[in-house]
N, C-alpha and C. Protein backbone atom coordinates (compact mmCIF):
# COMPACT_ATOMS: atom_id res chain seq x y z
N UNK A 1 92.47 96.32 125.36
CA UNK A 1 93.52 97.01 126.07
C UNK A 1 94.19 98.01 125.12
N UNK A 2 94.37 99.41 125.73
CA UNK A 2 94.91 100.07 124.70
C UNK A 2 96.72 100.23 124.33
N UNK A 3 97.04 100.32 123.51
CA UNK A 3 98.42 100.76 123.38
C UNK A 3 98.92 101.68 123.32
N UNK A 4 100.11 101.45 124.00
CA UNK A 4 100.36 103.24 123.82
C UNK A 4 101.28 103.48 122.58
N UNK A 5 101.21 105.24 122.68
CA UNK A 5 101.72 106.21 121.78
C UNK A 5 103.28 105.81 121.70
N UNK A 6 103.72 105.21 120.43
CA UNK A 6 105.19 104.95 120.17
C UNK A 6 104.76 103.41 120.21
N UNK A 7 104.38 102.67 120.23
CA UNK A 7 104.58 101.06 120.22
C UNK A 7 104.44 101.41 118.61
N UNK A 8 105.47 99.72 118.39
CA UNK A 8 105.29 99.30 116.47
C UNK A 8 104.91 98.16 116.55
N UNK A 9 104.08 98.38 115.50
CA UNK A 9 103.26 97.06 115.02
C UNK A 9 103.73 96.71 113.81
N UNK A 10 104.60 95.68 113.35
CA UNK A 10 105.68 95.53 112.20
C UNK A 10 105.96 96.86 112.04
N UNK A 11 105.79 97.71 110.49
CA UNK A 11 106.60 98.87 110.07
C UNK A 11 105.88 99.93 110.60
N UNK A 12 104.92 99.96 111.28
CA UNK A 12 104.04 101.17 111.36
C UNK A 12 104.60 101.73 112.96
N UNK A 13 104.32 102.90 113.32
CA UNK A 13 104.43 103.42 114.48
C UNK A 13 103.10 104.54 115.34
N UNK A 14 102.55 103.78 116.12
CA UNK A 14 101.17 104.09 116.74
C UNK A 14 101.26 105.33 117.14
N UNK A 15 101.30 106.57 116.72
CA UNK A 15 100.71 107.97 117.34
C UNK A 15 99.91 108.43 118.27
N UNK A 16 98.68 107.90 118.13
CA UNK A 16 97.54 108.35 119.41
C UNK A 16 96.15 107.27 118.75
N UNK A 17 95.57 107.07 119.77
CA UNK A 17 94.46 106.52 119.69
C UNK A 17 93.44 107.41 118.81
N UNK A 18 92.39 106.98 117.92
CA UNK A 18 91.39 108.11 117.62
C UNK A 18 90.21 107.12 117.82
N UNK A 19 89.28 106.28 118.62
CA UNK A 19 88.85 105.71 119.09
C UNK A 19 88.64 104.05 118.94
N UNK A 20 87.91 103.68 119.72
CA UNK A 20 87.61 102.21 120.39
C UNK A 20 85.77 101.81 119.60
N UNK A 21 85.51 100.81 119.62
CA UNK A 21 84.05 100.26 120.04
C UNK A 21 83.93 98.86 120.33
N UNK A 22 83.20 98.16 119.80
CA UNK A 22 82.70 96.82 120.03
C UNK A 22 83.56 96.02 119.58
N UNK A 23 84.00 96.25 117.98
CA UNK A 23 84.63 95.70 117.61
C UNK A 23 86.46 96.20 117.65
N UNK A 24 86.93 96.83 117.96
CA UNK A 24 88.16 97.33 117.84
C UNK A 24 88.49 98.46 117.88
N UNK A 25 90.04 98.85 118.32
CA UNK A 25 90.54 100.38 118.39
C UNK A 25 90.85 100.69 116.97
N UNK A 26 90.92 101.54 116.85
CA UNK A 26 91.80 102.52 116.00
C UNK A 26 92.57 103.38 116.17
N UNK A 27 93.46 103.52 115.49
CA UNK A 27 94.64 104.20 115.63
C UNK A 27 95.40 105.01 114.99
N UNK A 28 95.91 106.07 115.22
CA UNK A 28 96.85 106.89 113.63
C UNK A 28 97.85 106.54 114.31
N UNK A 29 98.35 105.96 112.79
CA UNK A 29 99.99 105.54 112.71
C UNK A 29 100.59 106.50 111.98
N UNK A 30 102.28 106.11 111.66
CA UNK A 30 103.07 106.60 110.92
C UNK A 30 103.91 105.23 109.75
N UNK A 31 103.21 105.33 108.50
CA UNK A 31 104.04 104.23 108.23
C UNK A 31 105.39 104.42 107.55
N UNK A 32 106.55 104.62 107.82
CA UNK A 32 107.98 105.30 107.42
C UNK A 32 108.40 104.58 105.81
N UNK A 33 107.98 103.51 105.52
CA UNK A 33 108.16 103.37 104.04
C UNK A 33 107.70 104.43 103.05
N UNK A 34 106.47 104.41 103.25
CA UNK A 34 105.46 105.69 102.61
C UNK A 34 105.75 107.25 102.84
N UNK A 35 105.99 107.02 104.04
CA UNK A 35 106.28 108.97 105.01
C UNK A 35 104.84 109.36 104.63
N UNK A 36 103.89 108.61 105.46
CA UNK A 36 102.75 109.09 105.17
C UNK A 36 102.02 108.46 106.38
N UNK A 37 101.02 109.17 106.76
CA UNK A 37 100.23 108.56 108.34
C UNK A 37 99.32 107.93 107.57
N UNK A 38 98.77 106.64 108.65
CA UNK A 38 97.99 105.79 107.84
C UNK A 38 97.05 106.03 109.40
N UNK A 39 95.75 104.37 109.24
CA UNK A 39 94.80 104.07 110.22
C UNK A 39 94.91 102.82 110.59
N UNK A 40 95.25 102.53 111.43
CA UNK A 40 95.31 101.22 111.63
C UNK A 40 94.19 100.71 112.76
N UNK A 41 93.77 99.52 112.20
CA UNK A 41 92.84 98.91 113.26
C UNK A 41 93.00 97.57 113.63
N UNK A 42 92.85 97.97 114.92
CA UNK A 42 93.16 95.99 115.73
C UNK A 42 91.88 95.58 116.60
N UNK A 43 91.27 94.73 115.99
CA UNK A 43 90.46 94.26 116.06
C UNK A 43 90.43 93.60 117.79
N UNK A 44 89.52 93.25 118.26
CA UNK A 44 89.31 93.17 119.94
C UNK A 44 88.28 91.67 119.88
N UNK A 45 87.67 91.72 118.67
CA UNK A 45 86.99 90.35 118.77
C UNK A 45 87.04 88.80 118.33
C-alpha cells in the first residue's frame, strides 16, 4: 500500500514515491536533522 506525500516515518518526511517491486517501495524523503534528502525503503515482504 502506498503512502502518501507528507506522512513521517520517525524523523524523516516522505516526498514522492520513486518506485515499488516485489520486494518494497521506495521513497525520497527529507531527513531535517541532516537538511539533506535521503531514500528510504519499506519493505512489503
Amino acid at each position: 500500500m502506498p503512502l502518501a506525500p507528507g506522512t513521517q516515518l520517525g524523523p524523516y518526511e516522505l516526498l514522492s514515491a520513486i518506485g515499488s517491486g516485489g520486494m518494497g517501495e521506495v521513497y525520497k524523503a527529507r531527513d531535517p536533522r541532516l537538511d539533506r534528502i535521503v531514500a528510504i525503503k519499506v519493505s512489503t515482504a
